[in-house]
Protein backbone atom coordinates (compact mmCIF):
# COMPACT_ATOMS: atom_id res chain seq x y z
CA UNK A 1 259.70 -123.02 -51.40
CA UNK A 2 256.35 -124.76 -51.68
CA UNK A 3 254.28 -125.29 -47.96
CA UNK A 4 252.72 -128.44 -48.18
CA UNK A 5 248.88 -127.14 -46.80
CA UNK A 6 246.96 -129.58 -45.99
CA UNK A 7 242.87 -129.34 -45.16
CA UNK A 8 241.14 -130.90 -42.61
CA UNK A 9 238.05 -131.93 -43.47
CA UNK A 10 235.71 -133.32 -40.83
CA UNK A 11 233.06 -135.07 -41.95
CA UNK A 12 230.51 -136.16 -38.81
CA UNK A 13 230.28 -136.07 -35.17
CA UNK A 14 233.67 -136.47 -32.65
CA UNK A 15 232.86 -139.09 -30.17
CA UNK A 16 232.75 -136.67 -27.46
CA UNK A 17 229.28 -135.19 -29.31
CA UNK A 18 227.78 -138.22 -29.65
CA UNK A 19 228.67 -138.93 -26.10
CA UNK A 20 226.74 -135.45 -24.98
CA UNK A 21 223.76 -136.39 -27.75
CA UNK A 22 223.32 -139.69 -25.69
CA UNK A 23 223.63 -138.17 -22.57
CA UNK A 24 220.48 -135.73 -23.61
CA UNK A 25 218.66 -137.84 -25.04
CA UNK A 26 218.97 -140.46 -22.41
CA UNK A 27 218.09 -138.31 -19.66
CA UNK A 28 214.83 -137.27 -21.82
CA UNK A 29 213.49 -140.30 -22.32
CA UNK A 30 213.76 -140.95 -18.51
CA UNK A 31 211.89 -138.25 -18.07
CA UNK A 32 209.14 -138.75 -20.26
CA UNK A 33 208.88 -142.45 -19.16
CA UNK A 34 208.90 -140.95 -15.30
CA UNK A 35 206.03 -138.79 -16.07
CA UNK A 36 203.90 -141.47 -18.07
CA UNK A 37 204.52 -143.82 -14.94
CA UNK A 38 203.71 -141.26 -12.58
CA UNK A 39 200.75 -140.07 -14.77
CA UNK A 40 199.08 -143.42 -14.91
CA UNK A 41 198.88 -143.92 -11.09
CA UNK A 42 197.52 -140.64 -10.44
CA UNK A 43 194.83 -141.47 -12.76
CA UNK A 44 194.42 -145.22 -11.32
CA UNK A 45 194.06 -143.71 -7.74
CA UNK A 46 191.73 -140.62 -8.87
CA UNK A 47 189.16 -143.22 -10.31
CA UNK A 48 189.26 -145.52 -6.87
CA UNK A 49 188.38 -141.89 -5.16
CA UNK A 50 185.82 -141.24 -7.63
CA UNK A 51 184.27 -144.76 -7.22
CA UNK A 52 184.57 -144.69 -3.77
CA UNK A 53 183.04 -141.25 -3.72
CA UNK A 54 180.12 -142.95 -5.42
CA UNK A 55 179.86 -145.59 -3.38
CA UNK A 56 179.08 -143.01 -0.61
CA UNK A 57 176.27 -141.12 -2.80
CA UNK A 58 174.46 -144.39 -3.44
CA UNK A 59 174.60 -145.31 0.25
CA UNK A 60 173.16 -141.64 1.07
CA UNK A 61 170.93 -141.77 -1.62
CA UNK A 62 170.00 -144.97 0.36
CA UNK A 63 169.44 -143.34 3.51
CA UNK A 64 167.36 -140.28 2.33
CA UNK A 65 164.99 -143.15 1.20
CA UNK A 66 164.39 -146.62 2.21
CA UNK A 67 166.98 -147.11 4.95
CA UNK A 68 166.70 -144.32 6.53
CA UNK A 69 167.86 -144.68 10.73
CA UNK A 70 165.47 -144.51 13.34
CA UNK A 71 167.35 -144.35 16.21
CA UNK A 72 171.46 -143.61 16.78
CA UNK A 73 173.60 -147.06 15.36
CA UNK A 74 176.23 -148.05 13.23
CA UNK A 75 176.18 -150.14 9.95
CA UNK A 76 178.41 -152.20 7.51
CA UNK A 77 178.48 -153.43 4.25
CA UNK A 78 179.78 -154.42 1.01
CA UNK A 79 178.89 -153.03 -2.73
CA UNK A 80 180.24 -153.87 -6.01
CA UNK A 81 181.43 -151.07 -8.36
CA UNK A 82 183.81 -150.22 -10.82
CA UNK A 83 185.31 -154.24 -11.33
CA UNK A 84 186.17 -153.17 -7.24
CA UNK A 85 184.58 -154.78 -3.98
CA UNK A 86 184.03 -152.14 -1.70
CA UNK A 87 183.65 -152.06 2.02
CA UNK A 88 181.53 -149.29 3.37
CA UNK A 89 180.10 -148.41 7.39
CA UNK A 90 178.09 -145.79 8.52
CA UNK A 91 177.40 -144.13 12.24
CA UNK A 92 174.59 -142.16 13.22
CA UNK A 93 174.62 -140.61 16.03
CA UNK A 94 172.36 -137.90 17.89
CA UNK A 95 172.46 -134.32 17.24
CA UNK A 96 171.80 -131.50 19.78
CA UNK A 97 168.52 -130.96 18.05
CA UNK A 98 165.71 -134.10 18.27
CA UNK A 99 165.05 -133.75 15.04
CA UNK A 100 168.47 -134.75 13.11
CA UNK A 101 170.91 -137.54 13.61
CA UNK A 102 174.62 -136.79 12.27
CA UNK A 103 175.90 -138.84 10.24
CA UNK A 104 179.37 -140.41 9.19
CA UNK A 105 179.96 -142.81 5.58
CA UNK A 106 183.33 -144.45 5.68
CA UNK A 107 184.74 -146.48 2.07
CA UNK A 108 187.54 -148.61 1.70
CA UNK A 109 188.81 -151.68 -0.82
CA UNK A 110 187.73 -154.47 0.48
CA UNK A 111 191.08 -155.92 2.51
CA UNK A 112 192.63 -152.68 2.60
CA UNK A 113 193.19 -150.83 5.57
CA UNK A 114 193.35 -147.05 4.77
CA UNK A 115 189.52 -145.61 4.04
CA UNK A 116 190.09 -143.85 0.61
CA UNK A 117 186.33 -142.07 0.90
CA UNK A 118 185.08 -140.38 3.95
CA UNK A 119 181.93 -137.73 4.27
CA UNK A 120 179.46 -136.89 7.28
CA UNK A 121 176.66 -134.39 7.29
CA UNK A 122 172.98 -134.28 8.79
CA UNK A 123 169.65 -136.03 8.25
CA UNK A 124 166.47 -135.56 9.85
CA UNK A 125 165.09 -139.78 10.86
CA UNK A 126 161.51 -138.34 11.51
């Protein structure tokens, strides 16, 4: 008696390995594209810090110099940096020594609420 043998030969992928394959590769490319997204604003809101962080500097810079306070008061304006308008204020306000006022620099987008830049410190107004 012959058998009849026959071989199976597969040749490719079964549908349920292409299925997995998509599945991986799918869920990879989400999370590549997640990470560039998410990448992008970090680096979009880290340069609005930085700028408003400069924005600060040039107004103390400003202070130490020509506009420096005489007395205790609170000022506002607007400066242009970065392709951004920025809105700015400053307090002064006495120290317990006669010699310094303390000081407070707020920065914010012009129309936004939220500051995104605040710093305070001491200057002498003699």
């Amino acid at each position: 008696m012959k058998f009849l043998v026959t071989k199976s030969h597969q040749k490719g992928f079964s549908l349920i390995e292409i299925v997995v394959a998509l599945l991986i590769l799918s869920i990879s490319v989400i999370t590549i594209y997640n990470l560039i997204i998410s990448t992008s604003l970090s680096t979009q809101e880290l340069e609005k810090k930085y700028l408003a962080k400069e924005v600060a500097s040039n107004r103390l810079a400003l202070i130490n110099t020509i506009e420096k306070p005489l007395k205790p008061t609170s000022r506002k304006g607007e400066a242009m940096m970065g392709g951004f308008q920025w809105q700015w204020e400053e307090s002064f306000k006495r120290n317990n020594n006669e010699q310094f006022l303390e000081y407070e620099i707020l920065v914010k987008l012009e129309n936004q609420e939220e500051y995104i830049y605040a710093t305070e410190g001491i200057i002498s107004y003699e």
